[in-house]
N, C-alpha and C. Protein backbone atom coordinates (compact mmCIF):
# COMPACT_ATOMS: atom_id res chain seq x y z
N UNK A 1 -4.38 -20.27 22.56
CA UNK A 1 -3.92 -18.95 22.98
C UNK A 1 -2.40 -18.98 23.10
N UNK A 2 -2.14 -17.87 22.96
CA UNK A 2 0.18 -18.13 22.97
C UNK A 2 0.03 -17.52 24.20
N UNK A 3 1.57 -17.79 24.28
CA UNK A 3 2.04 -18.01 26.04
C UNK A 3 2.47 -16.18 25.60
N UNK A 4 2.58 -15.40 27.04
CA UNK A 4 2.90 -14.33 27.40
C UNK A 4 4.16 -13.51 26.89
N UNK A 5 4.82 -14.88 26.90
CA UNK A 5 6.44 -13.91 25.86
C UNK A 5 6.15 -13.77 24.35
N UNK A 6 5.61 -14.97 23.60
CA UNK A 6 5.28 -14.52 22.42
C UNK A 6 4.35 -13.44 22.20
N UNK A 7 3.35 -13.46 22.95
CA UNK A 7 2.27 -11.85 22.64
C UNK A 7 3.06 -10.39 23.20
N UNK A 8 3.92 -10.67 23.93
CA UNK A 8 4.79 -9.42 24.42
C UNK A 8 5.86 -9.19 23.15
N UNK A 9 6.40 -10.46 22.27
CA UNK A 9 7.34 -10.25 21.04
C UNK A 9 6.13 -9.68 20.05
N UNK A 10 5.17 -10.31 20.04
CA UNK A 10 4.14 -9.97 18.65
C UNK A 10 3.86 -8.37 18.67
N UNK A 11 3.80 -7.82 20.18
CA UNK A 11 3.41 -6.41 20.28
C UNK A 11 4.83 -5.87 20.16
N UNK A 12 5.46 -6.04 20.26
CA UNK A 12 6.90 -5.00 20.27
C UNK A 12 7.60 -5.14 18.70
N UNK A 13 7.89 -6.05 17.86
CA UNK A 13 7.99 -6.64 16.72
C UNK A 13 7.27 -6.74 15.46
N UNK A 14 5.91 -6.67 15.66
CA UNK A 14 4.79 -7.06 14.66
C UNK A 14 4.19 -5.80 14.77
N UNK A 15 3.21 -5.80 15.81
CA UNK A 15 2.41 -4.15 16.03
C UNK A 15 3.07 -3.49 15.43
N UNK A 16 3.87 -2.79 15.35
CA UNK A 16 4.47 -1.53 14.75
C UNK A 16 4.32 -1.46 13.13
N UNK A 17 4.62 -2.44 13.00
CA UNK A 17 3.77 -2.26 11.53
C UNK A 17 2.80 -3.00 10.71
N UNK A 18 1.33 -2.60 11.47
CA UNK A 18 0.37 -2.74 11.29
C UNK A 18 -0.27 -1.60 10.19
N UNK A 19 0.08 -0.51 10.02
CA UNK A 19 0.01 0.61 9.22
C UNK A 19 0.29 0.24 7.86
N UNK A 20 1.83 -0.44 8.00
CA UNK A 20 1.86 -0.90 6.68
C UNK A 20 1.48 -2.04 6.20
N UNK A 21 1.42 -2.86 7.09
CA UNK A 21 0.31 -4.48 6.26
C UNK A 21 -0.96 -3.77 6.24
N UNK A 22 -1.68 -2.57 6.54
CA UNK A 22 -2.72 -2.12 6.06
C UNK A 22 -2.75 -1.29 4.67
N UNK A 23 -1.59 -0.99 4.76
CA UNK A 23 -1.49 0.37 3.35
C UNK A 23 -1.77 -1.02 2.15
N UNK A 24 -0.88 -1.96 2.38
CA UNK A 24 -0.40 -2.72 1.47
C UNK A 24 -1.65 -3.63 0.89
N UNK A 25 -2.30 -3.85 2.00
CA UNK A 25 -3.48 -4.55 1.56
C UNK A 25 -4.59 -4.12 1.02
N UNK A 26 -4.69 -2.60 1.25
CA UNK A 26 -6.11 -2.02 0.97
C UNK A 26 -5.21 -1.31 -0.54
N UNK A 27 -4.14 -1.00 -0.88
CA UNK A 27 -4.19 -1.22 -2.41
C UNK A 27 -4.01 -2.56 -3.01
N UNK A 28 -3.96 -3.56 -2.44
CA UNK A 28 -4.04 -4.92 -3.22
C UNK A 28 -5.68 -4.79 -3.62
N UNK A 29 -6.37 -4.97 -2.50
CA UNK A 29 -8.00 -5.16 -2.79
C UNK A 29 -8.63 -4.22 -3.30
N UNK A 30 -7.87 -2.95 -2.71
CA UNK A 30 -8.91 -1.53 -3.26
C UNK A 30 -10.08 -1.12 -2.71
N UNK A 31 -10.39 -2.07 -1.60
CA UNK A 31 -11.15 -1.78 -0.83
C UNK A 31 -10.82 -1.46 0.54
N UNK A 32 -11.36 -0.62 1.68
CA UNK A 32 -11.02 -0.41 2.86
C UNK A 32 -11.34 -1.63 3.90
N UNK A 33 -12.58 -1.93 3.72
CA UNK A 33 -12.83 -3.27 4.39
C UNK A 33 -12.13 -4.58 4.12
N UNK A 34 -12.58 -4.79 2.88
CA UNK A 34 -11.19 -5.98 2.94
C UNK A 34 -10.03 -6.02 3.25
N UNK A 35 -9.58 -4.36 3.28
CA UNK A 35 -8.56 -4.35 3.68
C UNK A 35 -8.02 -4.76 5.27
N UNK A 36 -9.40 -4.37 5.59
CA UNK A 36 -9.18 -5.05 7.05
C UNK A 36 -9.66 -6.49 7.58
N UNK A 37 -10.10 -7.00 6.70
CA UNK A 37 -10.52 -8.33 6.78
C UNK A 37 -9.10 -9.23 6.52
N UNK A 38 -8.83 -9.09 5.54
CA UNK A 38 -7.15 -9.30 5.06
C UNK A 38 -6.15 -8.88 6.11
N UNK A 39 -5.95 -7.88 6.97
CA UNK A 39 -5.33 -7.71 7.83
C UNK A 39 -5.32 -8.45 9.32
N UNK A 40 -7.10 -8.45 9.57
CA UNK A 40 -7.03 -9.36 10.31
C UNK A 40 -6.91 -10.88 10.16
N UNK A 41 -6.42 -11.69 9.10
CA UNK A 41 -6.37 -12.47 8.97
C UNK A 41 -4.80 -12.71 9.09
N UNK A 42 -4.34 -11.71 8.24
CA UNK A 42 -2.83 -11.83 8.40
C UNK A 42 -2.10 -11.77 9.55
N UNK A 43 -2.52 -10.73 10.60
CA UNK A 43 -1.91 -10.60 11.97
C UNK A 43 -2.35 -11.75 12.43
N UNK A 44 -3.77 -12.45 12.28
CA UNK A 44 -3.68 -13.97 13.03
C UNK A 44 -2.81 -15.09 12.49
N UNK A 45 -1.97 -14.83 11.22
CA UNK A 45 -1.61 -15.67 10.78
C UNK A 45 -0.15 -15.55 11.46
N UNK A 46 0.54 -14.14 11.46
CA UNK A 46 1.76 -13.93 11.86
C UNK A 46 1.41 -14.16 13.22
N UNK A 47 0.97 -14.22 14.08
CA UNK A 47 1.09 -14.61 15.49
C UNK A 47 1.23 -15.90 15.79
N UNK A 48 0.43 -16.79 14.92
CA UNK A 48 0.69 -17.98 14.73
C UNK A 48 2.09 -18.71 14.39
N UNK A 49 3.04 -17.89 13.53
CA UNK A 49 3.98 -18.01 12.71
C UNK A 49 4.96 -17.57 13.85
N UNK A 50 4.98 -16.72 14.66
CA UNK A 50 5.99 -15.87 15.44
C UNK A 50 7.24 -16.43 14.87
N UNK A 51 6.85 -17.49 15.44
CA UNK A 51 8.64 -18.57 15.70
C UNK A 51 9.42 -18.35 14.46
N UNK A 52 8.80 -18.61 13.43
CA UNK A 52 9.25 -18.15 12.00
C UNK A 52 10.19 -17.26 11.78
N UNK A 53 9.50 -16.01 12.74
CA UNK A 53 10.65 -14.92 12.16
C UNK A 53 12.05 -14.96 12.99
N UNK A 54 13.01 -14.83 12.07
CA UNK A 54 14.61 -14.73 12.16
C UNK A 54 14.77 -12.95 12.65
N UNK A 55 15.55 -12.56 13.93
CA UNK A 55 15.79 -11.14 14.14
C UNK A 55 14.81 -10.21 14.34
N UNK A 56 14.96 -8.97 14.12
CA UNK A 56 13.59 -8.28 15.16
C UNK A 56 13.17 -7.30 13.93
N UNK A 57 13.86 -8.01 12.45
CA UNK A 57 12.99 -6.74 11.56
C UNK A 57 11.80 -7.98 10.82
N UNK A 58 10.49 -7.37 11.60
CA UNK A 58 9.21 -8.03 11.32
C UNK A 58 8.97 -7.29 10.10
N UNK A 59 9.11 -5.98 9.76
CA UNK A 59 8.24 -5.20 8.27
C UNK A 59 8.20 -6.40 7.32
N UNK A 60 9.22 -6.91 6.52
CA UNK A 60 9.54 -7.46 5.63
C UNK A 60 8.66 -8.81 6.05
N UNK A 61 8.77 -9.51 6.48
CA UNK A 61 8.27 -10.76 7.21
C UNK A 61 6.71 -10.35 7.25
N UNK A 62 6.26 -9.41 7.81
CA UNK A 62 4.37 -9.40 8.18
C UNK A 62 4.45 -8.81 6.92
N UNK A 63 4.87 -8.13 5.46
CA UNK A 63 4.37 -7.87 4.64
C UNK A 63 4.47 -9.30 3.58
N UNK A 64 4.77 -9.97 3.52
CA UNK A 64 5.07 -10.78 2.95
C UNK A 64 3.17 -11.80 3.26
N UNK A 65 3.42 -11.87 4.73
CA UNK A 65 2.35 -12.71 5.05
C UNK A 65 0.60 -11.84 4.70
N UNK A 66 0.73 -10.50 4.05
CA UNK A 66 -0.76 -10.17 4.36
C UNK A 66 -0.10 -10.17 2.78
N UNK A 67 0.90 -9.80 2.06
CA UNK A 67 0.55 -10.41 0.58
C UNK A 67 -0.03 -11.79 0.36
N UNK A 68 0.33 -12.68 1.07
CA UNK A 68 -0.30 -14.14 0.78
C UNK A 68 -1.46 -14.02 1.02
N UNK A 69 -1.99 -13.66 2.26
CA UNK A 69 -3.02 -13.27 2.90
C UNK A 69 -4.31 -12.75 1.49
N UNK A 70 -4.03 -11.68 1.37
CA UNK A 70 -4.68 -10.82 -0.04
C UNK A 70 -4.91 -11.57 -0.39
N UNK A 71 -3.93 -12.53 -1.53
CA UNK A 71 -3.80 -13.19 -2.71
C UNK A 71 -5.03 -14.37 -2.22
N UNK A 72 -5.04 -14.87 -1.10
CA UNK A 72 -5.99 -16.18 -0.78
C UNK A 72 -7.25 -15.39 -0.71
N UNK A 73 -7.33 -14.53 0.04
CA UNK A 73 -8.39 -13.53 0.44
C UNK A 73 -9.15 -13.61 -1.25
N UNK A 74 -8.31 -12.88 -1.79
CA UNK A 74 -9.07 -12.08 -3.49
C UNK A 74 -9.58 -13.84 -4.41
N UNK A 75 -8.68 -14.39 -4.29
CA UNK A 75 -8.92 -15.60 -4.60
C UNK A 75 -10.22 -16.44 -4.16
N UNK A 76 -10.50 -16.36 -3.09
CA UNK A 76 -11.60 -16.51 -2.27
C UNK A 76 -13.06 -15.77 -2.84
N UNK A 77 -12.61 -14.62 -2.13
CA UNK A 77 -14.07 -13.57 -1.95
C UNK A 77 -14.34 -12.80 -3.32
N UNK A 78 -13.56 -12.77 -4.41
CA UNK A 78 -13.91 -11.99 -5.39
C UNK A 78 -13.13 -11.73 -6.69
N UNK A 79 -13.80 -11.24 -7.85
CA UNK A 79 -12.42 -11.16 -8.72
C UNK A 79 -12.07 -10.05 -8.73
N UNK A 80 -10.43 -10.06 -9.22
CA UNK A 80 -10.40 -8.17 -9.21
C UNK A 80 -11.13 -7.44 -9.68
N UNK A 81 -11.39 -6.27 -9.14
CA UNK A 81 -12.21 -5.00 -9.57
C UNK A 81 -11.53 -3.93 -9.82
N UNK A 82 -11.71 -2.71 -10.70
CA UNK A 82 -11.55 -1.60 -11.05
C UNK A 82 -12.34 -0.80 -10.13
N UNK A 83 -11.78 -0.63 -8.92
CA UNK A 83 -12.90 0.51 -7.76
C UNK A 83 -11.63 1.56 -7.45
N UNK A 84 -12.04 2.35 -7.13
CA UNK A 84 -11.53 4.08 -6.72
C UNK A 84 -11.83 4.15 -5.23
N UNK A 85 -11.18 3.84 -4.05
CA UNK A 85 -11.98 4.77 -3.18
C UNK A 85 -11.11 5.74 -2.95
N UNK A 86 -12.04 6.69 -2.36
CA UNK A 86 -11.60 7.55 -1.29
C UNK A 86 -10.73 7.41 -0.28
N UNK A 87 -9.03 8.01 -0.74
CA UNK A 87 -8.29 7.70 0.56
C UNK A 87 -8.27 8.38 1.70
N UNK A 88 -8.46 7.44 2.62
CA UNK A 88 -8.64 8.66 4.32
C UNK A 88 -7.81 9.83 4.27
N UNK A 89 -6.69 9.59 3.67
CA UNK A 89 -5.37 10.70 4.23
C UNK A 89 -6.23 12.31 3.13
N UNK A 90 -6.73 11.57 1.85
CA UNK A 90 -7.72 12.83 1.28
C UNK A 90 -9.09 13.61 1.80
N UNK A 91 -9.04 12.53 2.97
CA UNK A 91 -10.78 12.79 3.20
C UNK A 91 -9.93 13.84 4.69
N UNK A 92 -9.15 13.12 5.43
CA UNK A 92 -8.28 14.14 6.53
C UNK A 92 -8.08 15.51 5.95
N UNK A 93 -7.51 15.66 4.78
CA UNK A 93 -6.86 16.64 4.48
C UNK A 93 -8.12 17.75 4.16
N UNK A 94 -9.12 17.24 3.31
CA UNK A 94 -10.50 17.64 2.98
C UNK A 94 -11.06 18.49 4.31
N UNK A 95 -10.75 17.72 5.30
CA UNK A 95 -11.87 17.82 6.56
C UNK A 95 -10.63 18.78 7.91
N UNK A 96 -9.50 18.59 7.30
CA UNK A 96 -8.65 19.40 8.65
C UNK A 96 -8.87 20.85 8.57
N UNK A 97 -8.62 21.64 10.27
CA UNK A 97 -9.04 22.95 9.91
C UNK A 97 -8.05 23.61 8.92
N UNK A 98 -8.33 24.88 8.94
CA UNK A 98 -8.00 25.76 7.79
C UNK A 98 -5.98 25.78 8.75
N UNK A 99 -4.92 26.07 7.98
CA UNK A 99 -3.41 25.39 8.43
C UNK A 99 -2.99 24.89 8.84
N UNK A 100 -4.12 23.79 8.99
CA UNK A 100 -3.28 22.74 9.38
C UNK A 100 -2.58 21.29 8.28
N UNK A 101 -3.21 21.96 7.23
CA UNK A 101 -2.87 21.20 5.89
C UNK A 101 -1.63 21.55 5.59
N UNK A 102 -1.09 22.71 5.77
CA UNK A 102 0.33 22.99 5.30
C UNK A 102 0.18 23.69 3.96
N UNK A 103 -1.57 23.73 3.77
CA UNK A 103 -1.08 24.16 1.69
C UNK A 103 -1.59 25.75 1.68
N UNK A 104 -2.17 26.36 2.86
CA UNK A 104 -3.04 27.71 2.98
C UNK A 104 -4.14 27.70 2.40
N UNK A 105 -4.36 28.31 1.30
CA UNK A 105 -5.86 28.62 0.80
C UNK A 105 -6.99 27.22 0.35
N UNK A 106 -7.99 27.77 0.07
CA UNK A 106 -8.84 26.91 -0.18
C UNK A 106 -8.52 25.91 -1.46
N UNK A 107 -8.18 26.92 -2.62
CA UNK A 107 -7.91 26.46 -4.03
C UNK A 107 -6.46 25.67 -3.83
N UNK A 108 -5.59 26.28 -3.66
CA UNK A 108 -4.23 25.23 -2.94
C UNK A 108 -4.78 23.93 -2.48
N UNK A 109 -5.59 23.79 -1.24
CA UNK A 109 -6.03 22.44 -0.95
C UNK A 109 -6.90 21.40 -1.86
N UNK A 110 -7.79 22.34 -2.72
CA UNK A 110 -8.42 21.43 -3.79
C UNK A 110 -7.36 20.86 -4.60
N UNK A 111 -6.58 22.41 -5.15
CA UNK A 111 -5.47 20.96 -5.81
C UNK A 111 -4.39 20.13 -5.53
N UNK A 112 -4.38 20.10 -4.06
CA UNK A 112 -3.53 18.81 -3.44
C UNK A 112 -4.58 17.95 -3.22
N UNK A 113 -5.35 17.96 -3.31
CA UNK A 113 -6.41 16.44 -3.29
C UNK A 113 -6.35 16.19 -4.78
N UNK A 114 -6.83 17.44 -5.27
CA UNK A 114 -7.11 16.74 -7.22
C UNK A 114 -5.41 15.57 -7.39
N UNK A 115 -4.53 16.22 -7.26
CA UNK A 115 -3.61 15.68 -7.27
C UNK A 115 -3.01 14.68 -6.90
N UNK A 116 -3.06 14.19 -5.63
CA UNK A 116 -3.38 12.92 -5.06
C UNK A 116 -4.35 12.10 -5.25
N UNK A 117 -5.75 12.70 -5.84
CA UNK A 117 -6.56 11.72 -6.47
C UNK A 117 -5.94 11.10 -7.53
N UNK A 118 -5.18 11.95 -8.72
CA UNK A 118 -5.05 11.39 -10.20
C UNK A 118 -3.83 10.33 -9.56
N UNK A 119 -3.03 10.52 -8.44
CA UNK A 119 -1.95 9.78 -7.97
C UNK A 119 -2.61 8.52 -7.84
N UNK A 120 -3.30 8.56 -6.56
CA UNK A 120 -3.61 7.22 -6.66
C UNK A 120 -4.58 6.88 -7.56
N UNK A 121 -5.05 7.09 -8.13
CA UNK A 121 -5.86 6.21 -9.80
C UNK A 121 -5.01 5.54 -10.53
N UNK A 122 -4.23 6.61 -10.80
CA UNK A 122 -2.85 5.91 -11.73
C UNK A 122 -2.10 4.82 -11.17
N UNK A 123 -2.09 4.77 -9.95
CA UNK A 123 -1.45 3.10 -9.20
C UNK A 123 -2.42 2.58 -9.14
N UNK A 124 -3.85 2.72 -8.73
CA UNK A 124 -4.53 1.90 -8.31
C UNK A 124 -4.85 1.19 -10.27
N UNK A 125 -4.69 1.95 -11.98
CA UNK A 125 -4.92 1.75 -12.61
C UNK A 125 -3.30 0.21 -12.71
N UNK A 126 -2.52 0.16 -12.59
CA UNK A 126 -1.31 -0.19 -12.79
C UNK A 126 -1.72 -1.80 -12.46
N UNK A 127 -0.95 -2.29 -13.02
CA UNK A 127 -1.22 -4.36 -13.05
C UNK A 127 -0.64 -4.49 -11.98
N UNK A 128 -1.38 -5.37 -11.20
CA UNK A 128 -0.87 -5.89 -9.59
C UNK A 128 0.74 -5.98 -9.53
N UNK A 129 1.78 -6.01 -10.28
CA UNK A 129 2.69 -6.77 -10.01
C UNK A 129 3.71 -5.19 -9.94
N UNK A 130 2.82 -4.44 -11.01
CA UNK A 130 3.34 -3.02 -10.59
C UNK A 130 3.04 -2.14 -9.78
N UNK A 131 1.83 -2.44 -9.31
CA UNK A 131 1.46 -1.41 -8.47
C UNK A 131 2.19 -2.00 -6.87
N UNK A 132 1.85 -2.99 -6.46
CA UNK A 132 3.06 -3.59 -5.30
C UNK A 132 4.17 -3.13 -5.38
N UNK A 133 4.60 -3.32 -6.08
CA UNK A 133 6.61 -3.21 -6.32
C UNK A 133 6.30 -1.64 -5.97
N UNK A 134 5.49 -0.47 -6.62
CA UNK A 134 5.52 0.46 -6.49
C UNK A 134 5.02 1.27 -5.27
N UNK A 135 4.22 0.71 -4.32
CA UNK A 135 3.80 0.92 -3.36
C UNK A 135 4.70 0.05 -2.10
N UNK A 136 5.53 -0.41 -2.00
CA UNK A 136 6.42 -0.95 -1.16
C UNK A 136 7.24 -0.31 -1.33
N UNK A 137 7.90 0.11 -2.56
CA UNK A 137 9.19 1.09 -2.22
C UNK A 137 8.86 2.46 -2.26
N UNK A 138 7.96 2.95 -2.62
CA UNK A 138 7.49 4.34 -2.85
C UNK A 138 6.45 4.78 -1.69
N UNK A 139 5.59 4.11 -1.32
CA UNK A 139 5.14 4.51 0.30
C UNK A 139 5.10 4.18 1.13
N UNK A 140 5.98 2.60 0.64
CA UNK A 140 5.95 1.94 2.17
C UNK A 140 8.05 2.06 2.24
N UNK A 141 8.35 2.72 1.58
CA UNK A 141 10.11 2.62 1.85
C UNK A 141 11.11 1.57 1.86
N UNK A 142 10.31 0.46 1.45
CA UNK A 142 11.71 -0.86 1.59
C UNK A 142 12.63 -0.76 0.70
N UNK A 143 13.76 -1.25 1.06
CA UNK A 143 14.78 -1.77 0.01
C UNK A 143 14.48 -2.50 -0.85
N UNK A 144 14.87 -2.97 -1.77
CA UNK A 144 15.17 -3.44 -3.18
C UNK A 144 15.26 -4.77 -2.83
N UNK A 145 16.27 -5.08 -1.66
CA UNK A 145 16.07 -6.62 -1.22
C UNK A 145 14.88 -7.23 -0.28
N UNK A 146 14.48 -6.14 0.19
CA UNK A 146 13.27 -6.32 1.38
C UNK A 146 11.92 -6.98 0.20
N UNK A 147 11.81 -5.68 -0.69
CA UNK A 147 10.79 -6.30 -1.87
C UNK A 147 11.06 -7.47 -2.48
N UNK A 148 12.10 -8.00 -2.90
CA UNK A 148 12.46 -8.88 -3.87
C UNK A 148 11.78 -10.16 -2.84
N UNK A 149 12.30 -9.79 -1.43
CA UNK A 149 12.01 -11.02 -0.36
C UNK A 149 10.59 -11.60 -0.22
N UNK A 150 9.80 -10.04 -0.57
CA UNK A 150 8.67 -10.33 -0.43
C UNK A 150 7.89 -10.97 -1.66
N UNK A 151 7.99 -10.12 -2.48
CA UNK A 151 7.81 -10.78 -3.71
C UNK A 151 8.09 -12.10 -4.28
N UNK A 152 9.06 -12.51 -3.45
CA UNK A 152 9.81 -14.19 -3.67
C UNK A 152 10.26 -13.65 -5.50
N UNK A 153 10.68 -12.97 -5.47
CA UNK A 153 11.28 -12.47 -7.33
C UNK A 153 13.08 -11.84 -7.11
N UNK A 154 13.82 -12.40 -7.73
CA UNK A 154 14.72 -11.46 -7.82
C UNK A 154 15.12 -9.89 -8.22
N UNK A 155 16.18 -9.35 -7.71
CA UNK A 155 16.26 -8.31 -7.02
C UNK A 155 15.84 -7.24 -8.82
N UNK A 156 16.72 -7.86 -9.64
CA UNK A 156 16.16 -7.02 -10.81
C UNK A 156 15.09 -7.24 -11.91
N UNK A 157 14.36 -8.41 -11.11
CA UNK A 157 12.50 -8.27 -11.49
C UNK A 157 11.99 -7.20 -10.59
N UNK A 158 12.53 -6.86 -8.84
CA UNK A 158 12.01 -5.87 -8.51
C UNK A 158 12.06 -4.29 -9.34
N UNK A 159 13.62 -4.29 -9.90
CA UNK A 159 14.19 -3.32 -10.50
C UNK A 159 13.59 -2.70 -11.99
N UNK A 160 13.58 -3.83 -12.75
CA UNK A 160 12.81 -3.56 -13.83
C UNK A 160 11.30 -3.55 -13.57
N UNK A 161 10.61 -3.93 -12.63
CA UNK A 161 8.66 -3.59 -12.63
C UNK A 161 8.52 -2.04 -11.81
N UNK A 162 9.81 -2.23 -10.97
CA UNK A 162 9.71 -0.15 -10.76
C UNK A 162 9.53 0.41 -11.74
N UNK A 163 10.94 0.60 -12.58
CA UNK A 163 10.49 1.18 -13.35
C UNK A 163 9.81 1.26 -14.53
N UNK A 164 9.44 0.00 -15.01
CA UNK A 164 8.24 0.05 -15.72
C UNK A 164 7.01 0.63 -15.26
N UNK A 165 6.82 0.13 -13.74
CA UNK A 165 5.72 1.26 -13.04
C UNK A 165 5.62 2.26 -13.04
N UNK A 166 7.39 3.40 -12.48
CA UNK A 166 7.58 4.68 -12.92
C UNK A 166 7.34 5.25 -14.53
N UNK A 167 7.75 4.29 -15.11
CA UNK A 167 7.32 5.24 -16.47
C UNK A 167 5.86 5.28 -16.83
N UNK A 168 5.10 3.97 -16.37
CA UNK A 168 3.26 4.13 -16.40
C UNK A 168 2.97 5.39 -15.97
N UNK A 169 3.38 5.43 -14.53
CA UNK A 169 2.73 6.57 -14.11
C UNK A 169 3.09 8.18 -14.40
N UNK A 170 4.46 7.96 -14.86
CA UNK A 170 4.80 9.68 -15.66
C UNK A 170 3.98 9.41 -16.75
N UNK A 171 3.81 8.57 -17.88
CA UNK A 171 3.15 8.46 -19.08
C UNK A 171 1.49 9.34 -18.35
N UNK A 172 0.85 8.42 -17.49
CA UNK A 172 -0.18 8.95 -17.14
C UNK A 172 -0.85 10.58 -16.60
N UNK A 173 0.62 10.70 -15.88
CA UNK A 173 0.45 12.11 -15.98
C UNK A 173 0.89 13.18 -16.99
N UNK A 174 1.93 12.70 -17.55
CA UNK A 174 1.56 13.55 -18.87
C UNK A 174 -0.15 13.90 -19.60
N UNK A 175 -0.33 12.25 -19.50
CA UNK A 175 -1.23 12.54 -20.81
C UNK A 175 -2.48 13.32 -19.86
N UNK A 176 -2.31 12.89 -18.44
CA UNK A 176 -3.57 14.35 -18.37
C UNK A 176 -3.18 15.56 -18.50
N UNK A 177 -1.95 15.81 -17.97
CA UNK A 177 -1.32 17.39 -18.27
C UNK A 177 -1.56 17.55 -19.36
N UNK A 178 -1.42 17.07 -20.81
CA UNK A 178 -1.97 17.25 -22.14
C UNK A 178 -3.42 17.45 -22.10
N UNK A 179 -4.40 16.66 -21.22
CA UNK A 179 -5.87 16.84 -21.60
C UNK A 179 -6.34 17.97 -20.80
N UNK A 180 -5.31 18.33 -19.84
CA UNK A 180 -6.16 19.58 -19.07
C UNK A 180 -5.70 21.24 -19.71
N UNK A 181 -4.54 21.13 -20.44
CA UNK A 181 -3.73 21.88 -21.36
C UNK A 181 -4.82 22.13 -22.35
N UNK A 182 -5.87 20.94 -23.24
CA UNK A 182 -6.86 21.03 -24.10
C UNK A 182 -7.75 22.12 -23.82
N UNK A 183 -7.90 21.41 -22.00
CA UNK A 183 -9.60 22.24 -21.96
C UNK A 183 -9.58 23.51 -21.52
N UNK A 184 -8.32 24.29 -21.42
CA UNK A 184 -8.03 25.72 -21.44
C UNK A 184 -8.10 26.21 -22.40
């Protein structure tokens, strides 16, 4: 068990971003549960580690450790899969009352889900190395050096798999904007 100052640093330092070693992990696996299996493994790992971290910015540091985390995890329990789920923030939006979505009508809200569905397909379709790079700076907000840190890759391997990611995913939406253009 750790002594009282380290679990008082782990909650003030680490806790806070627990949100994002979750975002990060449940698009590594693609699953929600593993995602939390992976998480809880990782927060036991960073508590363990405390001492490790240098200064009081943990993001960079606990994302780093539930990427390893994943990687042993997937390595372990399964090979990658091609799965879709259902993201909560779609199933919230699905299920909140009528303005509190921000979009008004009914048809408005279908197509901010349709839309966020084809979003995340198209990352969740993207090769691990792009879809990370792209989901750390694009919903999880880090810098360019924060990723590179995590990634253990230099700063313009982060630079060039963005945007190779960015252009996957405009390519992708084009080409449905082309297929839904068809079926009119």
């Amino acid at each position: 068990m750790s002594d009282p100052e380290t679990l008082r640093r782990f909650e003030q330092v680490v806790l806070p971003h627990l949100d994002a070693a979750y975002n990060l992990a449940r698009w590594l696996t693609r699953n929600p549960q593993d995602a939390d299996d992976v998480v809880q493994e990782a927060m036991l790992r960073a508590l363990k580690y405390l001492t490790g971290l240098r200064g009081e910015n943990a993001r960079p540091w606990l994302l780093t450790i539930v990427r390893q985390t994943c990687y042993t995890w997937l390595r372990n329990n399964r090979p990658p899969a091609e799965v879709y789920i259902l993201d909560q923030d779609d199933f919230d939006l699905a299920t909140s009352p009528p303005g509190e979505d921000g979009g008004g009508d009914p048809e408005t809200l279908v197509a901010r889900i349709e839309d966020r569905t084809l979003v995340n397909r198209l990352i969740a379709a993207l090769p691990v190395p792009l879809r990370e790079v792209i989901v750390l700076r694009e919903l999880e907000e880090l810098a360019y050096r924060e990723i590179a840190d995590i990634l253990a890759v230099p700063i313009g391997t982060v630079m060039s798999r963005l945007s190779r990611a960015r252009a996957r995913l405009r390519a992708g939406l084009f080409r449905h904007l082309g297929e839904s253009d068809r079926g009119l």
